[in-house]
N, C-alpha and C. Protein backbone atom coordinates (compact mmCIF):
# COMPACT_ATOMS: atom_id res chain seq x y z
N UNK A 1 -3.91 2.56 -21.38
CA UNK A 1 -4.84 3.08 -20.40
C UNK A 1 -4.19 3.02 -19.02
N UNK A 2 -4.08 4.16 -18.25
CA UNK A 2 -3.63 4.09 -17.03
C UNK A 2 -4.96 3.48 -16.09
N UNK A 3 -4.29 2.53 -15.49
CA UNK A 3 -5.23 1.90 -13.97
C UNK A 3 -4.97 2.84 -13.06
N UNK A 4 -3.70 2.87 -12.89
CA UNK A 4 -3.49 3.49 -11.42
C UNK A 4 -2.31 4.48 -11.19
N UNK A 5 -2.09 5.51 -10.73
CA UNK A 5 -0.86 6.76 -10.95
C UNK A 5 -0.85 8.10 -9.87
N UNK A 6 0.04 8.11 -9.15
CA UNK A 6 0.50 9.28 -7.95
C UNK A 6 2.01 8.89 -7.33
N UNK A 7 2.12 9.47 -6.61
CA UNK A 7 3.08 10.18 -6.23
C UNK A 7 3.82 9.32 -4.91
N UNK A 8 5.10 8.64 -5.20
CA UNK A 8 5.76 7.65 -4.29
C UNK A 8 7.09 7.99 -4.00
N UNK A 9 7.68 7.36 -3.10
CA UNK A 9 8.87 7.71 -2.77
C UNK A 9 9.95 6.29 -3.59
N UNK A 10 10.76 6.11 -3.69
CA UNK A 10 10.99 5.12 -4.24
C UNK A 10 12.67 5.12 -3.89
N UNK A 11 12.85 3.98 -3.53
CA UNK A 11 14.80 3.98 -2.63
C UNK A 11 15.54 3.71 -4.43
N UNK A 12 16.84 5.16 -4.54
CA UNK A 12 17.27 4.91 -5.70
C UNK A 12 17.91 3.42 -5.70
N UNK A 13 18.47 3.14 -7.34
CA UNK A 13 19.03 1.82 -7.40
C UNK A 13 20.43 2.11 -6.92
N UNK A 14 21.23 3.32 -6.75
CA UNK A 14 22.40 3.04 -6.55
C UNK A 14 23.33 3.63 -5.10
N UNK A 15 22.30 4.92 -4.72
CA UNK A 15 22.83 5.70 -3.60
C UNK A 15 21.79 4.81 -2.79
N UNK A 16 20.25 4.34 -3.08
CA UNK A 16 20.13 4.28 -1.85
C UNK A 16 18.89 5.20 -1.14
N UNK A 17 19.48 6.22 -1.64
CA UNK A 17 18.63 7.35 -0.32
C UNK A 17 17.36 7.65 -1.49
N UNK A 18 16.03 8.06 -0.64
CA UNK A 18 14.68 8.13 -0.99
C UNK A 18 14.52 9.52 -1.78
N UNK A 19 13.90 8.69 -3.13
CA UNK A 19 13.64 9.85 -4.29
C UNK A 19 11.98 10.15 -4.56
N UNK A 20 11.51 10.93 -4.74
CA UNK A 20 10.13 11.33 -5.28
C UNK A 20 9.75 11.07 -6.44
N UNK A 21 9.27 10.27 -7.08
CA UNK A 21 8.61 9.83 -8.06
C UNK A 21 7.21 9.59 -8.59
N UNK A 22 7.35 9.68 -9.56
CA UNK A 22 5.10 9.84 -10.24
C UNK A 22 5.05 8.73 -11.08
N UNK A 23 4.14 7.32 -10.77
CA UNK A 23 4.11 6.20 -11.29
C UNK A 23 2.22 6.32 -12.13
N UNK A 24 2.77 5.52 -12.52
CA UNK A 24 1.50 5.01 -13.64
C UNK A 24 1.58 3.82 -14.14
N UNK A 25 0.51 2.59 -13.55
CA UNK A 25 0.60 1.66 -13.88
C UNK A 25 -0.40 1.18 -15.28
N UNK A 26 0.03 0.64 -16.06
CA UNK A 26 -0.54 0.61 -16.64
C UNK A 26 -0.89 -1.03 -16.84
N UNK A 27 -2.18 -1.65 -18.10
CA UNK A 27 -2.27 -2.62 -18.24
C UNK A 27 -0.83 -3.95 -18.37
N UNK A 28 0.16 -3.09 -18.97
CA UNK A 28 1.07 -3.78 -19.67
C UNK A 28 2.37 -3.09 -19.05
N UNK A 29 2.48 -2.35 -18.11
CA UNK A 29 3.39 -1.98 -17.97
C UNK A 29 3.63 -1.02 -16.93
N UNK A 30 4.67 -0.85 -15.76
CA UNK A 30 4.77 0.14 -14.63
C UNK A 30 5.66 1.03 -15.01
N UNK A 31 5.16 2.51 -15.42
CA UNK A 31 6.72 4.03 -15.42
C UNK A 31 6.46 4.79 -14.28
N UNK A 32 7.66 5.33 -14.52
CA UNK A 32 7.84 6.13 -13.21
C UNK A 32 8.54 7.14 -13.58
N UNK A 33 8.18 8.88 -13.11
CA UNK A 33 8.87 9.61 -13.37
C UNK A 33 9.77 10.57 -12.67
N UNK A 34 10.69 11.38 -13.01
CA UNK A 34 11.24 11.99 -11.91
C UNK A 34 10.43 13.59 -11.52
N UNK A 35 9.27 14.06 -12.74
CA UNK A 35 8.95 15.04 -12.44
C UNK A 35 7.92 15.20 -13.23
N UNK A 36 6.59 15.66 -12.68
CA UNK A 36 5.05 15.83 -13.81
C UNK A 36 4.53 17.03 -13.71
N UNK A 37 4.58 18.13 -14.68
CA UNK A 37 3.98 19.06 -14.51
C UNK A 37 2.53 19.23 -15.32
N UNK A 38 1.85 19.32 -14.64
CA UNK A 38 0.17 19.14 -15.33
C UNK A 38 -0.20 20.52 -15.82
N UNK A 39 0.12 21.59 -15.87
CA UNK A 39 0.30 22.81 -16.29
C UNK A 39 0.93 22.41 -17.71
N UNK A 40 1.75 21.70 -18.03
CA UNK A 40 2.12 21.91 -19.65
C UNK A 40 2.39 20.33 -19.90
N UNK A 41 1.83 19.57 -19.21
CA UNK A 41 2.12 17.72 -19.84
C UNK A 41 3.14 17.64 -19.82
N UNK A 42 4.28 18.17 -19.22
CA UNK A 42 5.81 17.66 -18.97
C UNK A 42 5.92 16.55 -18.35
N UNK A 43 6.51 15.78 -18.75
CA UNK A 43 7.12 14.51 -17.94
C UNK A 43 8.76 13.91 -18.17
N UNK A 44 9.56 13.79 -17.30
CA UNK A 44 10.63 13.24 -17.65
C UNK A 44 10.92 12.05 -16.95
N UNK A 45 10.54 10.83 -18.23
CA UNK A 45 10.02 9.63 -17.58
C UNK A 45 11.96 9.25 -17.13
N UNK A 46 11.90 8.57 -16.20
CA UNK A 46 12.94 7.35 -15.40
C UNK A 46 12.77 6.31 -15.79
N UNK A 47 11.97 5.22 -16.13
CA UNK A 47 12.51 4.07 -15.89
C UNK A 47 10.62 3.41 -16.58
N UNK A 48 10.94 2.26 -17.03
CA UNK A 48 9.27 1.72 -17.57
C UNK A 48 9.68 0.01 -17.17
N UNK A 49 9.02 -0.48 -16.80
CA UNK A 49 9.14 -2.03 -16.33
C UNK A 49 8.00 -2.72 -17.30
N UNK A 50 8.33 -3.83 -18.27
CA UNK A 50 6.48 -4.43 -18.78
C UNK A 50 6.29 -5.84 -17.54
N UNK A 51 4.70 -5.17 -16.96
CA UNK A 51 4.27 -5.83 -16.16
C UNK A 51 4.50 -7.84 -16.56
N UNK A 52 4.75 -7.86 -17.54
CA UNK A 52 4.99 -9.16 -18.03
C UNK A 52 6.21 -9.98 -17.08
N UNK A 53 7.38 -9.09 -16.61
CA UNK A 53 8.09 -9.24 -15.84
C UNK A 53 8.02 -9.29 -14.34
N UNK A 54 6.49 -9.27 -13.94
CA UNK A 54 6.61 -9.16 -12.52
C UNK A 54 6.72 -10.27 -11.90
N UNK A 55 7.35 -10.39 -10.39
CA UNK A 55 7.40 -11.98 -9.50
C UNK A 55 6.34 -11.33 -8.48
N UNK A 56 6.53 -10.44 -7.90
CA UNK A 56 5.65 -10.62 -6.39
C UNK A 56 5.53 -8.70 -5.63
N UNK A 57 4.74 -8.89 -5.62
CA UNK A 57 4.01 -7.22 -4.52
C UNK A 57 4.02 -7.74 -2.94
N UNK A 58 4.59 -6.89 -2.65
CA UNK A 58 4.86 -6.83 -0.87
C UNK A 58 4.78 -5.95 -0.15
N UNK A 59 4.21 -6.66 1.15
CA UNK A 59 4.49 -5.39 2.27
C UNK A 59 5.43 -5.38 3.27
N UNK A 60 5.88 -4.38 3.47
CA UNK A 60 7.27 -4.54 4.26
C UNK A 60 7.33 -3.86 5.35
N UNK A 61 7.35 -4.31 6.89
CA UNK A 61 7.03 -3.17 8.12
C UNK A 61 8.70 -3.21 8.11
N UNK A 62 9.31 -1.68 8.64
CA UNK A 62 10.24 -1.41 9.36
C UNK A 62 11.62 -1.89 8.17
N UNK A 63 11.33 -1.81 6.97
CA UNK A 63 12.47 -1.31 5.92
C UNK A 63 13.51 -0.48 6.44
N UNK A 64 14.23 -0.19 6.49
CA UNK A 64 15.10 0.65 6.90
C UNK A 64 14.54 1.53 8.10
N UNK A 65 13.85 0.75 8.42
CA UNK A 65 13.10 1.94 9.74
C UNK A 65 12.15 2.60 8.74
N UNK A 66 11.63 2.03 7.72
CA UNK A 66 10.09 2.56 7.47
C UNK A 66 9.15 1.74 7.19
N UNK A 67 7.85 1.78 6.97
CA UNK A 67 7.00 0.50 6.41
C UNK A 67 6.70 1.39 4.83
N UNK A 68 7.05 0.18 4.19
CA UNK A 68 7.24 0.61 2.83
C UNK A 68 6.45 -1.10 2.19
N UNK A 69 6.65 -1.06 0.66
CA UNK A 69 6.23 -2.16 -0.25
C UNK A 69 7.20 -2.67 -1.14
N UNK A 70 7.23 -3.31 -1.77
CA UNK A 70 8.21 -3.98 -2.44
C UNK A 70 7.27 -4.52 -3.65
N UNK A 71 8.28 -3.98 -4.89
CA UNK A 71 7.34 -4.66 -6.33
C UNK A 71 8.73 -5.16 -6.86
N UNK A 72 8.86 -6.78 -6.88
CA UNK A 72 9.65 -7.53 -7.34
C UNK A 72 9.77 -7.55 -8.94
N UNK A 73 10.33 -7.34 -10.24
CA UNK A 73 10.71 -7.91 -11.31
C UNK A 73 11.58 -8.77 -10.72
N UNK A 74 11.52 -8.97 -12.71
CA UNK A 74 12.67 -10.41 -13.24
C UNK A 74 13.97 -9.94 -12.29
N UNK A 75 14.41 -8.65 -13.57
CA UNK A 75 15.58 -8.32 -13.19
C UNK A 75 15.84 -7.05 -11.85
N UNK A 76 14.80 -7.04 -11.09
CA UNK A 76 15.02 -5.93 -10.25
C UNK A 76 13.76 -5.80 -9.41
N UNK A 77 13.90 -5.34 -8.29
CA UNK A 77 13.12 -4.84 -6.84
C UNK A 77 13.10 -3.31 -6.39
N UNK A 78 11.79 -3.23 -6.80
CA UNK A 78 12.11 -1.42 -6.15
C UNK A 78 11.33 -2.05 -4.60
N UNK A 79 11.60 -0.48 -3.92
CA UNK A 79 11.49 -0.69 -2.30
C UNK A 79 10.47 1.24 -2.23
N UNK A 80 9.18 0.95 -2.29
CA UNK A 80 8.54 2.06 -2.23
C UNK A 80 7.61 2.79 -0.87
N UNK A 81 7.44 3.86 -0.61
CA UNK A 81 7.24 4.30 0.43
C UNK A 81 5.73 5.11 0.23
């Protein structure tokens, strides 16, 4: 069951520079995609985290010169806008 799902910016893991992404959180778990077309249920998911792994949700003023959030995992930190 999705809780919660739209449309974020999200800093890639390796360049860096800010990508567009479509999240859906779910009970058990956060995905994220690179593209959703609701016209034909396309999705080409990126990346699925199980919420089981989370440390900490944040807010962050002046990130790189933006105010953005921060959703900590085990193994990883996205930086969202």
């Amino acid at each position: 069951m999705v809780v919660l799902q739209g449309w974020v910016k999200k800093e890639g893991k390796n360049r860096k520079n800010w990508k567009k992404r479509y999240l859906e959180l779910h009970s058990d778990r956060l995905s994220y995609w690179a593209t959703k077309d609701p016209a034909h249920g396309k999705k080409t998911l990126k990346g699925s985290v199980p919420i089981s792994d989370l440390v900490s949700v944040d807010s962050i003023g002046g990130y790189k010169g933006k105010d953005c959030f921060s959703i900590a995992f085990k193994n990883r930190t996205f930086y969202m806008i």
